[in-house]
PDB file of N, CA and C in Angstrom:
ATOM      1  N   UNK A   1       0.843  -1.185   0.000  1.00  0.00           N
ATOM      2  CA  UNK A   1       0.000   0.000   0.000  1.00  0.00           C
ATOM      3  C   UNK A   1       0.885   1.245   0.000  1.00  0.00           C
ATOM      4  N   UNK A   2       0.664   2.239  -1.016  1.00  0.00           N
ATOM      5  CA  UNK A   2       1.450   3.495  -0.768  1.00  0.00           C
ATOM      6  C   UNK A   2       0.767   3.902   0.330  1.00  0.00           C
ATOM      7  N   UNK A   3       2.101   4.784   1.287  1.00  0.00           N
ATOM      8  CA  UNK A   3       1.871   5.945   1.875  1.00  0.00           C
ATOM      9  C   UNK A   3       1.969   7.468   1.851  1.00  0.00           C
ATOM     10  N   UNK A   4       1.396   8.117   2.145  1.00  0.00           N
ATOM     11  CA  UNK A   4       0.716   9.150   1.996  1.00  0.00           C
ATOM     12  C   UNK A   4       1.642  10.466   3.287  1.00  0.00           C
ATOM     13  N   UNK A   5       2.048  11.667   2.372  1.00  0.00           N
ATOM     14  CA  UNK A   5       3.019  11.910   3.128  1.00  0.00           C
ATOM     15  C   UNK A   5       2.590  13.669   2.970  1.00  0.00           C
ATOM     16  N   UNK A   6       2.299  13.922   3.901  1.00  0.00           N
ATOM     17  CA  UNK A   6       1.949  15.607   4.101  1.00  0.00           C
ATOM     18  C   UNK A   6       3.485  16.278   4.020  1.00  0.00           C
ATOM     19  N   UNK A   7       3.315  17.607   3.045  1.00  0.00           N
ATOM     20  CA  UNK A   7       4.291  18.455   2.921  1.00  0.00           C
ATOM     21  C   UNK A   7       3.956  19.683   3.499  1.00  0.00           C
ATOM     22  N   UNK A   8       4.411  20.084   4.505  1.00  0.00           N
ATOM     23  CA  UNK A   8       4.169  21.713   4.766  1.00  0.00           C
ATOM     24  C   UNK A   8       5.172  22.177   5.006  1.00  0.00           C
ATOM     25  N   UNK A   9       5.374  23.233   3.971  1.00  0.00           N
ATOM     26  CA  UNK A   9       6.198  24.003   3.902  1.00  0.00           C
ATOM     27  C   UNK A   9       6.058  25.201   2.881  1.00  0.00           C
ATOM     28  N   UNK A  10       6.900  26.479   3.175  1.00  0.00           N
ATOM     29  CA  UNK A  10       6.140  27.458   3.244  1.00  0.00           C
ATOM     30  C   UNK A  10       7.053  28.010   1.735  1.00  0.00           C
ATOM     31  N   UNK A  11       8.122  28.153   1.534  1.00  0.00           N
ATOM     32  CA  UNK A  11       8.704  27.789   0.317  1.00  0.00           C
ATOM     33  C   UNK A  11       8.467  27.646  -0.993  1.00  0.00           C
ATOM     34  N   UNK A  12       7.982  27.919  -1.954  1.00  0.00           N
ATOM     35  CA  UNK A  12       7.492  27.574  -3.054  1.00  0.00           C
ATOM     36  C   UNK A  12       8.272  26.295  -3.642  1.00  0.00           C
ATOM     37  N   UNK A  13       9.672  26.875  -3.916  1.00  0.00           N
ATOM     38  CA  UNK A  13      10.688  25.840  -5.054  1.00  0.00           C
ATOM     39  C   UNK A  13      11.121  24.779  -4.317  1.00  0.00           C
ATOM     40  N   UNK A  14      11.002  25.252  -2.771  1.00  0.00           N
ATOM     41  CA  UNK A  14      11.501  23.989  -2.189  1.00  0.00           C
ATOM     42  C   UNK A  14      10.530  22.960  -1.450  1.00  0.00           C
ATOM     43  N   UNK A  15       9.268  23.325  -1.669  1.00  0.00           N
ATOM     44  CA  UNK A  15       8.068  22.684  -1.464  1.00  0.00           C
ATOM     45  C   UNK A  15       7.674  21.776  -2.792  1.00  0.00           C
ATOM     46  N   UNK A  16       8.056  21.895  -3.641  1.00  0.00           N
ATOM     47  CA  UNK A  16       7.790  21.605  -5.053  1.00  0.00           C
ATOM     48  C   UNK A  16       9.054  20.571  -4.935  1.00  0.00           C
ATOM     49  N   UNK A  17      10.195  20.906  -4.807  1.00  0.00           N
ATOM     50  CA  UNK A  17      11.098  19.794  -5.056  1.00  0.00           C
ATOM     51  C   UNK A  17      11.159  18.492  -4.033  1.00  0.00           C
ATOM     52  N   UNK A  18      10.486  19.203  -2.423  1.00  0.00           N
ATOM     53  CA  UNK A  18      10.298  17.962  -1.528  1.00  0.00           C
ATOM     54  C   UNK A  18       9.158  16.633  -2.862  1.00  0.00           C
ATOM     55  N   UNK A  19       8.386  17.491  -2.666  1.00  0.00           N
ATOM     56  CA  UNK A  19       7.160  16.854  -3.411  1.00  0.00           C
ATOM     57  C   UNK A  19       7.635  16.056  -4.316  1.00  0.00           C
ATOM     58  N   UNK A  20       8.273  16.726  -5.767  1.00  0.00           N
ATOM     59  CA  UNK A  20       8.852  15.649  -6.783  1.00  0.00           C
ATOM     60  C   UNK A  20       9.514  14.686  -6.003  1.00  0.00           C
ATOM     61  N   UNK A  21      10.744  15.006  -5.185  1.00  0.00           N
ATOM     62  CA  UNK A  21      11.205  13.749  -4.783  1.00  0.00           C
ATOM     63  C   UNK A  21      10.622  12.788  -4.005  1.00  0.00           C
ATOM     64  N   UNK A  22      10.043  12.817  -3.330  1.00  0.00           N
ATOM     65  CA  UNK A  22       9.289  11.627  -2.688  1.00  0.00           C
ATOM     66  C   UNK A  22       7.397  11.184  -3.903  1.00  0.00           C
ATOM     67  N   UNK A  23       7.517  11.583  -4.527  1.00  0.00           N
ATOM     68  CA  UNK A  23       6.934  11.197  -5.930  1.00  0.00           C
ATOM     69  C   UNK A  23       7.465  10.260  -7.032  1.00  0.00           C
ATOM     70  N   UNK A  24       8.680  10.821  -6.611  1.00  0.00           N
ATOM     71  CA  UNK A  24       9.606   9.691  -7.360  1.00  0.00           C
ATOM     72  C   UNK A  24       9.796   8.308  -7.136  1.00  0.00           C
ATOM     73  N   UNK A  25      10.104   8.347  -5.739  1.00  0.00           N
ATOM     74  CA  UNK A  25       9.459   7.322  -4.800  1.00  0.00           C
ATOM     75  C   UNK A  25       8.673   7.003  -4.830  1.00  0.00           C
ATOM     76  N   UNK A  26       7.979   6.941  -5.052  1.00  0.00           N
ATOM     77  CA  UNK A  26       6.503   6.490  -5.163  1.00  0.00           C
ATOM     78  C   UNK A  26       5.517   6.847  -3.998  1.00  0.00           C
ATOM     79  N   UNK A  27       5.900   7.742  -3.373  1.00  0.00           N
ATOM     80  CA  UNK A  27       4.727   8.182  -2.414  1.00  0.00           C
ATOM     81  C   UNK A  27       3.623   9.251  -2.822  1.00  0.00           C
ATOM     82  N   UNK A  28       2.752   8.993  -2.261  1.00  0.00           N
ATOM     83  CA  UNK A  28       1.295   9.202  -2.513  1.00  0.00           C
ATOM     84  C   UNK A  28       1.581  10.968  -1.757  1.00  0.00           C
ATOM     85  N   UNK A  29       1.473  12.329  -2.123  1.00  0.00           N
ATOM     86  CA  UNK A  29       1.804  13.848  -1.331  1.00  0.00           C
ATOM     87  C   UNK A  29       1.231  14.205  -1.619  1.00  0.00           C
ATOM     88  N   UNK A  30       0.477  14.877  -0.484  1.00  0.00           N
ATOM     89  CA  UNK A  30      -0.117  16.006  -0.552  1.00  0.00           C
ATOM     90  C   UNK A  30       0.833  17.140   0.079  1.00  0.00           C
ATOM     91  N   UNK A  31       0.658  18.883  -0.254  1.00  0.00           N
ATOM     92  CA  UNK A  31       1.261  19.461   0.243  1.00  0.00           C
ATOM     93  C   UNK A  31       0.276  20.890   0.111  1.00  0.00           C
ATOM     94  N   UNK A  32       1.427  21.712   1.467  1.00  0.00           N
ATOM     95  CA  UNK A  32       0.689  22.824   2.127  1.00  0.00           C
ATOM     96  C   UNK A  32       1.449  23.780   2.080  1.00  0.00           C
ATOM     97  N   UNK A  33       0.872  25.140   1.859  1.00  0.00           N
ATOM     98  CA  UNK A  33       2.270  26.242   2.413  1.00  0.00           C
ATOM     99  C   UNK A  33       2.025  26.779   3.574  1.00  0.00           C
ATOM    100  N   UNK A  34       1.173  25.946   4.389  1.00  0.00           N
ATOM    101  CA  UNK A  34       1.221  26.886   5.449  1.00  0.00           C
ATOM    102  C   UNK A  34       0.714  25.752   6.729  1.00  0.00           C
ATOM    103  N   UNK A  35       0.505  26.143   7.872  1.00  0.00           N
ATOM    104  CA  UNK A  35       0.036  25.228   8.829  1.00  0.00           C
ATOM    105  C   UNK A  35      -1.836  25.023   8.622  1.00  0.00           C
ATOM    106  N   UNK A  36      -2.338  26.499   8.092  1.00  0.00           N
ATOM    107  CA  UNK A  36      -3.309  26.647   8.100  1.00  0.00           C
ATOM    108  C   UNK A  36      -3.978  25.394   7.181  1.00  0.00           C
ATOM    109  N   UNK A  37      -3.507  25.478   6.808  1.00  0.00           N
ATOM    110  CA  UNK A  37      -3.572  24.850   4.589  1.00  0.00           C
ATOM    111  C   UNK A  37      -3.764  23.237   5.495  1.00  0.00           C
ATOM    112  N   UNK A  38      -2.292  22.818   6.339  1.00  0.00           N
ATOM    113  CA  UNK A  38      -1.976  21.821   6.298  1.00  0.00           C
ATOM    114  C   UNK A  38      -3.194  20.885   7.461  1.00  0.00           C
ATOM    115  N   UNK A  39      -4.228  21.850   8.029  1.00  0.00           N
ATOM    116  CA  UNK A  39      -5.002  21.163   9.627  1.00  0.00           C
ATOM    117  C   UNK A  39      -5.952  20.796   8.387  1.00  0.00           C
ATOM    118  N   UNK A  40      -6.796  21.492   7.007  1.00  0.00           N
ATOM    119  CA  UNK A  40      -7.501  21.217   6.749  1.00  0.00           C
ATOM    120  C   UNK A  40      -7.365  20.077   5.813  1.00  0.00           C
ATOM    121  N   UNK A  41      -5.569  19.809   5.274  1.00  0.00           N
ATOM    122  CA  UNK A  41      -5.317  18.580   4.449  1.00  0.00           C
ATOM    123  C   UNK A  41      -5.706  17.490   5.264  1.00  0.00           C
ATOM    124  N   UNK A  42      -4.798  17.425   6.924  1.00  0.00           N
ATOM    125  CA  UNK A  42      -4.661  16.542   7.611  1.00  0.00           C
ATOM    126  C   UNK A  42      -6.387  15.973   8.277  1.00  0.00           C
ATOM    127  N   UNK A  43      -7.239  16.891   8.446  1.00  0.00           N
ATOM    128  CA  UNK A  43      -8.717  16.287   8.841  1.00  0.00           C
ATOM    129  C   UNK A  43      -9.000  15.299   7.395  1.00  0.00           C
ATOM    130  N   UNK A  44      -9.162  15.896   6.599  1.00  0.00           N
ATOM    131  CA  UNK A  44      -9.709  15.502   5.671  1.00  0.00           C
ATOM    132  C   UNK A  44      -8.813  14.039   5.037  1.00  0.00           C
ATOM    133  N   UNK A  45      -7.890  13.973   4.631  1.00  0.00           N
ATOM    134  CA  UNK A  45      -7.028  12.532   5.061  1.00  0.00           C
ATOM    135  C   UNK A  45      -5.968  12.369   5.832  1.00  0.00           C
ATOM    136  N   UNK A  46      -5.966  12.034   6.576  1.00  0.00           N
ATOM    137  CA  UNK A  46      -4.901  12.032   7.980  1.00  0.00           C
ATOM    138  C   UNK A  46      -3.682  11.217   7.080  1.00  0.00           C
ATOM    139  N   UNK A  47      -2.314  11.710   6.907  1.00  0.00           N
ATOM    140  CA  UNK A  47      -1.534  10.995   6.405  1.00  0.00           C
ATOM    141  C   UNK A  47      -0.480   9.795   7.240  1.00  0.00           C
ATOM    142  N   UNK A  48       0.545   9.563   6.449  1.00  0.00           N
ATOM    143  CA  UNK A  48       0.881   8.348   7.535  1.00  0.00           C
ATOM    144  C   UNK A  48       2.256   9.097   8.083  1.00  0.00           C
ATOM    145  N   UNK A  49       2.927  10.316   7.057  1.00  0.00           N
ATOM    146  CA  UNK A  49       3.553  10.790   7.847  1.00  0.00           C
ATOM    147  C   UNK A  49       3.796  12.662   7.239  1.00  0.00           C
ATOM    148  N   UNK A  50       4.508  13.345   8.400  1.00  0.00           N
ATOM    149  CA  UNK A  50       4.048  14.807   7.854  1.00  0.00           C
ATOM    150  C   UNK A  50       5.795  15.115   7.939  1.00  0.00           C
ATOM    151  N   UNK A  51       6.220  16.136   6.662  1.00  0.00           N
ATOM    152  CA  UNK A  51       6.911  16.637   6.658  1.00  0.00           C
ATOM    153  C   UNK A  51       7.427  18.059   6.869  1.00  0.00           C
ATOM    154  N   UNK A  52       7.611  18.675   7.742  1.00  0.00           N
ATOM    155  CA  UNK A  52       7.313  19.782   8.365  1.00  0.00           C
ATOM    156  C   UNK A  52       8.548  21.305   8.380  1.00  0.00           C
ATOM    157  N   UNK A  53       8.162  21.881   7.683  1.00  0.00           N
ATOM    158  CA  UNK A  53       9.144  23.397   7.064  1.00  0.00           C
ATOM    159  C   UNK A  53       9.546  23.770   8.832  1.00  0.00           C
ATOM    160  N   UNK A  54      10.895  24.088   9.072  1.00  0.00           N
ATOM    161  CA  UNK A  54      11.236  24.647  10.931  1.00  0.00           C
ATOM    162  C   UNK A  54      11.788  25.268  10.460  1.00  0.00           C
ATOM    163  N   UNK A  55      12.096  26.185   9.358  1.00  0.00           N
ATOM    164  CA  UNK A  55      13.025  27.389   8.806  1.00  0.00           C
ATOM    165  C   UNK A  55      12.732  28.056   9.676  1.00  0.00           C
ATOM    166  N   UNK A  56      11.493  29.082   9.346  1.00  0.00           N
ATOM    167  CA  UNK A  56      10.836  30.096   9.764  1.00  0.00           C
ATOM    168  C   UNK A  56       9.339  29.503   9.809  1.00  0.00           C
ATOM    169  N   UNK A  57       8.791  28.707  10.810  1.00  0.00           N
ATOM    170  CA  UNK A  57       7.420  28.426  10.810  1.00  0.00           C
ATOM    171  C   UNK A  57       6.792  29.719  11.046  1.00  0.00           C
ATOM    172  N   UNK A  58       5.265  29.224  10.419  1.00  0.00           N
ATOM    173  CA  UNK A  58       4.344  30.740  11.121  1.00  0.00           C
ATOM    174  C   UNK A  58       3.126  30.293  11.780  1.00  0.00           C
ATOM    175  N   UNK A  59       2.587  31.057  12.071  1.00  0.00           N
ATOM    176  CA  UNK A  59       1.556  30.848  13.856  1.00  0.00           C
ATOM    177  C   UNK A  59       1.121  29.457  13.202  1.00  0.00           C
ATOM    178  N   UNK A  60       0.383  29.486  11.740  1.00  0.00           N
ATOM    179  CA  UNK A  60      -0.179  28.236  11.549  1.00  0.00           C
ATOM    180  C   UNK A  60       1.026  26.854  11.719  1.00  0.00           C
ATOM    181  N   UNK A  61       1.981  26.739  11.622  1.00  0.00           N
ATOM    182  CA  UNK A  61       2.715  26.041  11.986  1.00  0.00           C
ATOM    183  C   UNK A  61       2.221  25.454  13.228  1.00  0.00           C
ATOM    184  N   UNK A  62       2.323  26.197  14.528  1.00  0.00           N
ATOM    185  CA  UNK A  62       2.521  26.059  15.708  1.00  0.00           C
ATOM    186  C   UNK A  62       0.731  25.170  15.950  1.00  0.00           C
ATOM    187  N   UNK A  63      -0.074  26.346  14.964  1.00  0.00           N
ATOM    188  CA  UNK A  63      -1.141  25.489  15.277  1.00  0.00           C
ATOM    189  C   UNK A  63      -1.481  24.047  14.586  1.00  0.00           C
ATOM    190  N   UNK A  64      -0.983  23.994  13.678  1.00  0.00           N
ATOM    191  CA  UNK A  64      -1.168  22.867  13.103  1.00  0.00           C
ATOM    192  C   UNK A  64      -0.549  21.710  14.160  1.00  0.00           C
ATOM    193  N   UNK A  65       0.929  22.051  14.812  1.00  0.00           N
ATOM    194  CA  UNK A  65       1.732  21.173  15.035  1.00  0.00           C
ATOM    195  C   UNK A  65       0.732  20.406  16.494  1.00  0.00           C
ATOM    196  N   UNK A  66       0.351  21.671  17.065  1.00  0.00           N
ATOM    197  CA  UNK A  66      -0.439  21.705  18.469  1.00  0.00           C
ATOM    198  C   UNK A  66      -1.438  20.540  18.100  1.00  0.00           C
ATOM    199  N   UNK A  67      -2.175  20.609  16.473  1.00  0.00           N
ATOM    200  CA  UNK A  67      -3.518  19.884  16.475  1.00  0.00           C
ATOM    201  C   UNK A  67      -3.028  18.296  16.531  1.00  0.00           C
ATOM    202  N   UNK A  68      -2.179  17.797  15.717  1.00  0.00           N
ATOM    203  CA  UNK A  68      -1.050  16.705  16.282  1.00  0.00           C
ATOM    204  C   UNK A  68      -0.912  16.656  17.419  1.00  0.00           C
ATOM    205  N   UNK A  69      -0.244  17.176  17.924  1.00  0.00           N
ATOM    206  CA  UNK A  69      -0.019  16.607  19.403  1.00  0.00           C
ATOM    207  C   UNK A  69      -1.211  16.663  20.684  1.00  0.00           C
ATOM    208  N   UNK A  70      -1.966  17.473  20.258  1.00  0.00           N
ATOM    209  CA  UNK A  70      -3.165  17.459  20.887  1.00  0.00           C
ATOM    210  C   UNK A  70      -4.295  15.972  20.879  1.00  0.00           C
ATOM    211  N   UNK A  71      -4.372  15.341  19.212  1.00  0.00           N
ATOM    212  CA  UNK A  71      -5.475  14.843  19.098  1.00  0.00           C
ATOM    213  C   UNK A  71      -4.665  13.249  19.394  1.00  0.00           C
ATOM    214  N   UNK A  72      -5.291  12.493  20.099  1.00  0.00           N
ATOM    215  CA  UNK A  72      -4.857  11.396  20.820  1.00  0.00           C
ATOM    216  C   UNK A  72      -4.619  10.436  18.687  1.00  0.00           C
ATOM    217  N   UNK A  73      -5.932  10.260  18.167  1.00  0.00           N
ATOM    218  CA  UNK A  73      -5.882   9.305  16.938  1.00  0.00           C
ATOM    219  C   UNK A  73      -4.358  10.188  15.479  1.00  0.00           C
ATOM    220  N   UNK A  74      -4.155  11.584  15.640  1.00  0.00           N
ATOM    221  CA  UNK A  74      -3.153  12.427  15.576  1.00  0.00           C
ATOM    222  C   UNK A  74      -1.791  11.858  15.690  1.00  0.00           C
ATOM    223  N   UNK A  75      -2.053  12.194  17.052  1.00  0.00           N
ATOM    224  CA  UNK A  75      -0.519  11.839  17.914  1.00  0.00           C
ATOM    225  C   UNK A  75       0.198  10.713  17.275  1.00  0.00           C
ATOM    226  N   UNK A  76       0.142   9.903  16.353  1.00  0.00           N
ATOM    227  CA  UNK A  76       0.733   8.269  16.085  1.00  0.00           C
ATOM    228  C   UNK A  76       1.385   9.009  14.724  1.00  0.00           C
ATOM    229  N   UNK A  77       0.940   9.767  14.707  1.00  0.00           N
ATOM    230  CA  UNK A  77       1.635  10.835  12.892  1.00  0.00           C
ATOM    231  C   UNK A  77       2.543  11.261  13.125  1.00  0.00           C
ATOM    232  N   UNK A  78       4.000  10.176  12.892  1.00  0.00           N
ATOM    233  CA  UNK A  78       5.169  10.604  12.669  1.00  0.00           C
ATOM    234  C   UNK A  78       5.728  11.826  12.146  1.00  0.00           C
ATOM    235  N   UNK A  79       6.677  12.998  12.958  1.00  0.00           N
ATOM    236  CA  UNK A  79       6.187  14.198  12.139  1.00  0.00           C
ATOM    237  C   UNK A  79       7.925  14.585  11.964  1.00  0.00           C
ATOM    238  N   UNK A  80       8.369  15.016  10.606  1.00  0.00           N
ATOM    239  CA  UNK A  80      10.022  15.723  10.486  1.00  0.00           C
ATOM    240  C   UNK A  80      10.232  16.971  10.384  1.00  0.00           C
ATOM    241  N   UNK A  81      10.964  17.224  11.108  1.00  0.00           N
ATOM    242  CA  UNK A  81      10.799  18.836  10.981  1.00  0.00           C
ATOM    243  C   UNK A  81      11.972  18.843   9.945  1.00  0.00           C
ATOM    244  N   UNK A  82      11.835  19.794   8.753  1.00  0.00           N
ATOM    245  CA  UNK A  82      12.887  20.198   7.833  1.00  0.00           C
ATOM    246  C   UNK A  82      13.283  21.192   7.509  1.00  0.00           C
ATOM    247  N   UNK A  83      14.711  21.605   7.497  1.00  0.00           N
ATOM    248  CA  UNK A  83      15.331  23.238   7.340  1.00  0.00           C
ATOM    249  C   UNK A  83      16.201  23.109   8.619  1.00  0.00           C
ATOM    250  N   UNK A  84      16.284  24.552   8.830  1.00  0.00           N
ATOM    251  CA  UNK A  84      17.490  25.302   9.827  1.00  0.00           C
ATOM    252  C   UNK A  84      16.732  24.805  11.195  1.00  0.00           C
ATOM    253  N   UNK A  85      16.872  24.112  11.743  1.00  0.00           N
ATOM    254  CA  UNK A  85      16.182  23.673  13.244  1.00  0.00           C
ATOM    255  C   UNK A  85      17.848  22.924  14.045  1.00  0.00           C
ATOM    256  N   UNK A  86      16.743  22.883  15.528  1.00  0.00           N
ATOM    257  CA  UNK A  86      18.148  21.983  16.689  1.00  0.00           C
ATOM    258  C   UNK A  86      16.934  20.728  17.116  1.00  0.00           C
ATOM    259  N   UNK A  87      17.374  19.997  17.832  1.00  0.00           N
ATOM    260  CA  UNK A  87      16.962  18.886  18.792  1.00  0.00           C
ATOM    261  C   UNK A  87      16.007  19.916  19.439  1.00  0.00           C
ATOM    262  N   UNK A  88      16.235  20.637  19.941  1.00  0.00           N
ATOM    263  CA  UNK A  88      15.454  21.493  21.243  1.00  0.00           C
ATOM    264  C   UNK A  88      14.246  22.000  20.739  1.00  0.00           C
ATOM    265  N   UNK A  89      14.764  22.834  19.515  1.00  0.00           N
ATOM    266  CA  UNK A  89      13.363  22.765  18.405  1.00  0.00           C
ATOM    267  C   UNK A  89      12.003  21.730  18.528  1.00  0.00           C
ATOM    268  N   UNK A  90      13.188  20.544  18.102  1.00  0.00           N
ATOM    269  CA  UNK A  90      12.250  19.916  17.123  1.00  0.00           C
ATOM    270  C   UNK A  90      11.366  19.100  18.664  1.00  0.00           C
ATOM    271  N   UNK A  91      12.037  19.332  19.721  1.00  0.00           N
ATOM    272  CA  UNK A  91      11.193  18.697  20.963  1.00  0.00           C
ATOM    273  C   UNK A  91      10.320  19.475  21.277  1.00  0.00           C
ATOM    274  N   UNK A  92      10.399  20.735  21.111  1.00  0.00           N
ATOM    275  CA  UNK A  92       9.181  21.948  21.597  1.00  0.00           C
ATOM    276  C   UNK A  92       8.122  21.806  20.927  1.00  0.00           C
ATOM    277  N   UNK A  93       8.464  21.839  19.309  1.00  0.00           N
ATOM    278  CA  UNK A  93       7.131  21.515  18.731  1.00  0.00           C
ATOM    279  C   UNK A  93       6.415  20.288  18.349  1.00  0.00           C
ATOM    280  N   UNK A  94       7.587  19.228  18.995  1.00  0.00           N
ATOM    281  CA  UNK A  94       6.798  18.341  19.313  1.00  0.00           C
ATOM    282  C   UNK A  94       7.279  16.978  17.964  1.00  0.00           C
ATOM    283  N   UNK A  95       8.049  17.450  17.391  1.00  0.00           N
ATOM    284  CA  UNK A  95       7.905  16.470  15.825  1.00  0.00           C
ATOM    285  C   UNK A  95       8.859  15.307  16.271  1.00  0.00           C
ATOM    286  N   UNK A  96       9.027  14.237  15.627  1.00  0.00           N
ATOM    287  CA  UNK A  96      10.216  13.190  15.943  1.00  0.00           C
ATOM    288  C   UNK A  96      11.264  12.597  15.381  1.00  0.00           C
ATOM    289  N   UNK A  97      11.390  13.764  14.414  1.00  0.00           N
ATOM    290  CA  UNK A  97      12.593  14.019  14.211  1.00  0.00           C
ATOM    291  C   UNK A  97      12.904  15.215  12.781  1.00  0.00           C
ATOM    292  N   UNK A  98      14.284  15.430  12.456  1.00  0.00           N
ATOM    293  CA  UNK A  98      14.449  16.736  12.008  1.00  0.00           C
ATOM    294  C   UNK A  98      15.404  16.245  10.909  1.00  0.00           C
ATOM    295  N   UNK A  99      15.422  16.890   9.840  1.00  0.00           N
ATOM    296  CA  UNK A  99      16.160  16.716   8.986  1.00  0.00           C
ATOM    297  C   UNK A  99      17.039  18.105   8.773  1.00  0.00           C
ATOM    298  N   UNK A 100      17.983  18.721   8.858  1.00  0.00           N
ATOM    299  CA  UNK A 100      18.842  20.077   8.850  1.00  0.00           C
ATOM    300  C   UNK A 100      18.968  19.798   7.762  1.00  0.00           C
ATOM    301  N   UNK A 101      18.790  21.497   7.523  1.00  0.00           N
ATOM    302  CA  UNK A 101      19.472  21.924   6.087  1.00  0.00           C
ATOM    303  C   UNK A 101      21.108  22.334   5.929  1.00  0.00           C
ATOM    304  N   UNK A 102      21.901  21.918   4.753  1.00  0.00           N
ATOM    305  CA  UNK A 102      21.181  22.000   4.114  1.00  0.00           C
ATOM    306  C   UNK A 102      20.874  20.274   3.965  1.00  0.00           C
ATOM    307  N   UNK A 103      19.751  19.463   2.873  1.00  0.00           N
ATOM    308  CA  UNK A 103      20.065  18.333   2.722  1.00  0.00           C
ATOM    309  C   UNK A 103      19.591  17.696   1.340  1.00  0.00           C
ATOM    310  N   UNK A 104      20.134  16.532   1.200  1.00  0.00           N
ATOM    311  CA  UNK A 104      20.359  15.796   0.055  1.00  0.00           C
ATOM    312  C   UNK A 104      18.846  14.766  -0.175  1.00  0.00           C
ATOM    313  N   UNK A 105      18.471  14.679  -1.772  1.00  0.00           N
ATOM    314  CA  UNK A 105      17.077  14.150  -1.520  1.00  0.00           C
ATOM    315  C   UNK A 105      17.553  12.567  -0.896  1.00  0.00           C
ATOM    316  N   UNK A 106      18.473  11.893  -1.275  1.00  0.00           N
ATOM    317  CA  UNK A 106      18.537  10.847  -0.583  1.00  0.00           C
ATOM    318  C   UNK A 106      18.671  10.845   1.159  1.00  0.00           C
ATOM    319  N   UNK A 107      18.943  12.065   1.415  1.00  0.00           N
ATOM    320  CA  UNK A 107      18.735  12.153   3.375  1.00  0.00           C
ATOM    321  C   UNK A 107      17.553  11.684   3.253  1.00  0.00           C
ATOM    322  N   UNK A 108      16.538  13.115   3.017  1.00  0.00           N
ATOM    323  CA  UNK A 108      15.206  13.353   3.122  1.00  0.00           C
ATOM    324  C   UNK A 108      14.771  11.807   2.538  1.00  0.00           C
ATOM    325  N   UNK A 109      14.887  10.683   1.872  1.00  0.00           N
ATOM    326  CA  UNK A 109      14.366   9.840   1.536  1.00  0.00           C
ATOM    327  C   UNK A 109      14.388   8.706   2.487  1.00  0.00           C
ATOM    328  N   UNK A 110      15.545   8.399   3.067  1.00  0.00           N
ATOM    329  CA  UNK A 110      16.086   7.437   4.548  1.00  0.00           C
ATOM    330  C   UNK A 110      15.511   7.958   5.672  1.00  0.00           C
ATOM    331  N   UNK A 111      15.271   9.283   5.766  1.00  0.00           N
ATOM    332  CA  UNK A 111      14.615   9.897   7.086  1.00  0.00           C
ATOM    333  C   UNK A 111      13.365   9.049   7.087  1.00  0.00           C
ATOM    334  N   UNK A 112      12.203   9.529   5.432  1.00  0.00           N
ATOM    335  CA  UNK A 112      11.194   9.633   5.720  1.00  0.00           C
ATOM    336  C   UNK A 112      11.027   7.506   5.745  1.00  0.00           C
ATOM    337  N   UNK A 113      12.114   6.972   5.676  1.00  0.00           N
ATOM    338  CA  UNK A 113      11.727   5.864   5.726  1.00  0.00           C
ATOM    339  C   UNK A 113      12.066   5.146   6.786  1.00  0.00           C
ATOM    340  N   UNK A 114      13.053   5.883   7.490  1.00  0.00           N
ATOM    341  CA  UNK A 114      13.138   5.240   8.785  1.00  0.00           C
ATOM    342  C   UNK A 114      12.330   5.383   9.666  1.00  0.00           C
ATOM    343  N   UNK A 115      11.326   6.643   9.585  1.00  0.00           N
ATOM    344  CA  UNK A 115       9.661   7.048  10.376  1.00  0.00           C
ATOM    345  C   UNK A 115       8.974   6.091  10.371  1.00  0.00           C
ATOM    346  N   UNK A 116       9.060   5.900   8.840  1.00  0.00           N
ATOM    347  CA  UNK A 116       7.662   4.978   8.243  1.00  0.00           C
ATOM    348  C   UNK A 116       7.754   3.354   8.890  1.00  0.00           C
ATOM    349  N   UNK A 117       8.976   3.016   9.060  1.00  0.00           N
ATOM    350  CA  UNK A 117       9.214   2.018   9.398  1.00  0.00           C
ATOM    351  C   UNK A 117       9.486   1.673  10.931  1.00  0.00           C
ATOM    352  N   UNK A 118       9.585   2.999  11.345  1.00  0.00           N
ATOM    353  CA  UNK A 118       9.395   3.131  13.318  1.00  0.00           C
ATOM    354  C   UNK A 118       8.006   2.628  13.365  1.00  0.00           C
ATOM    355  N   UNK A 119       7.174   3.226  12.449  1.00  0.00           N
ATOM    356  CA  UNK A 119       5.588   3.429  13.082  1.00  0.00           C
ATOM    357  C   UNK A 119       4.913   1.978  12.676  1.00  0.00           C
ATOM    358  N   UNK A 120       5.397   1.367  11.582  1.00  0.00           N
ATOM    359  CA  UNK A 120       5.022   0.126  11.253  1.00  0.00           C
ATOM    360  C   UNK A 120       5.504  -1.037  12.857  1.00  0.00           C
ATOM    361  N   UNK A 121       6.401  -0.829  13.005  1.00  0.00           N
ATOM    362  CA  UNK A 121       7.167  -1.465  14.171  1.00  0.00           C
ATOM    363  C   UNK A 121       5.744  -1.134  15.381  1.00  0.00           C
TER     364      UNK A 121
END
């Protein structure tokens, strides 16, 4: 079964190139530029994992991230934070793990599969 992999990020060219590459892959993306964008992707199909812009998030970020960690059936949504972020970051808002920029699509491809394969576990 493909999985289904939320993009939010705020970025145009580099929201577009997450996307192609894990397309390439064969994963099933949807994507967001914003947090706002991304609460109404995530109700509507909850994905299996979210890829998450920590450059410069904006309020919708925080709220989006909150609606994750808030909603108990949520909470199991492996989440990466990607860009300029620390550990300390990526624990505040809660995600489980971070990919720093800058990075290579094959990082971003082992990340999003070592998630996928935590959560299968």
């Amino acid at each position: 079964m493909t999985k289904t992999i939320l993009v939010v990020e705020t970025d145009n060219l580099t929201r577009h190139l997450i996307v192609d590459t894990l397309r390439k892959a064969g994963y099933c993306v949807c994507a967001a530029p914003d947090g706002y964008y991304a609460i109404e992707a995530l109700v509507a199909q909850p994905p299996d994992l979210v890829l998450c812009d920590a450059t410069a998030p904006s309020p919708g970020h925080f709220c989006f991230l909150a609606c994750i960690c808030s909603r108990a059936a949520l909470s199991q949504i492996p989440v990466i934070m990607v860009g300029d972020c620390t550990r300390c970051k990526v624990c505040r808002f809660g995600a489980d793990a971070y990919i720093a920029a800058p990075f290579s699509a094959s990082m971003l491809l082992a990340a999003v599969k070592r998630r996928l394969c935590a959560k299968a576990a």
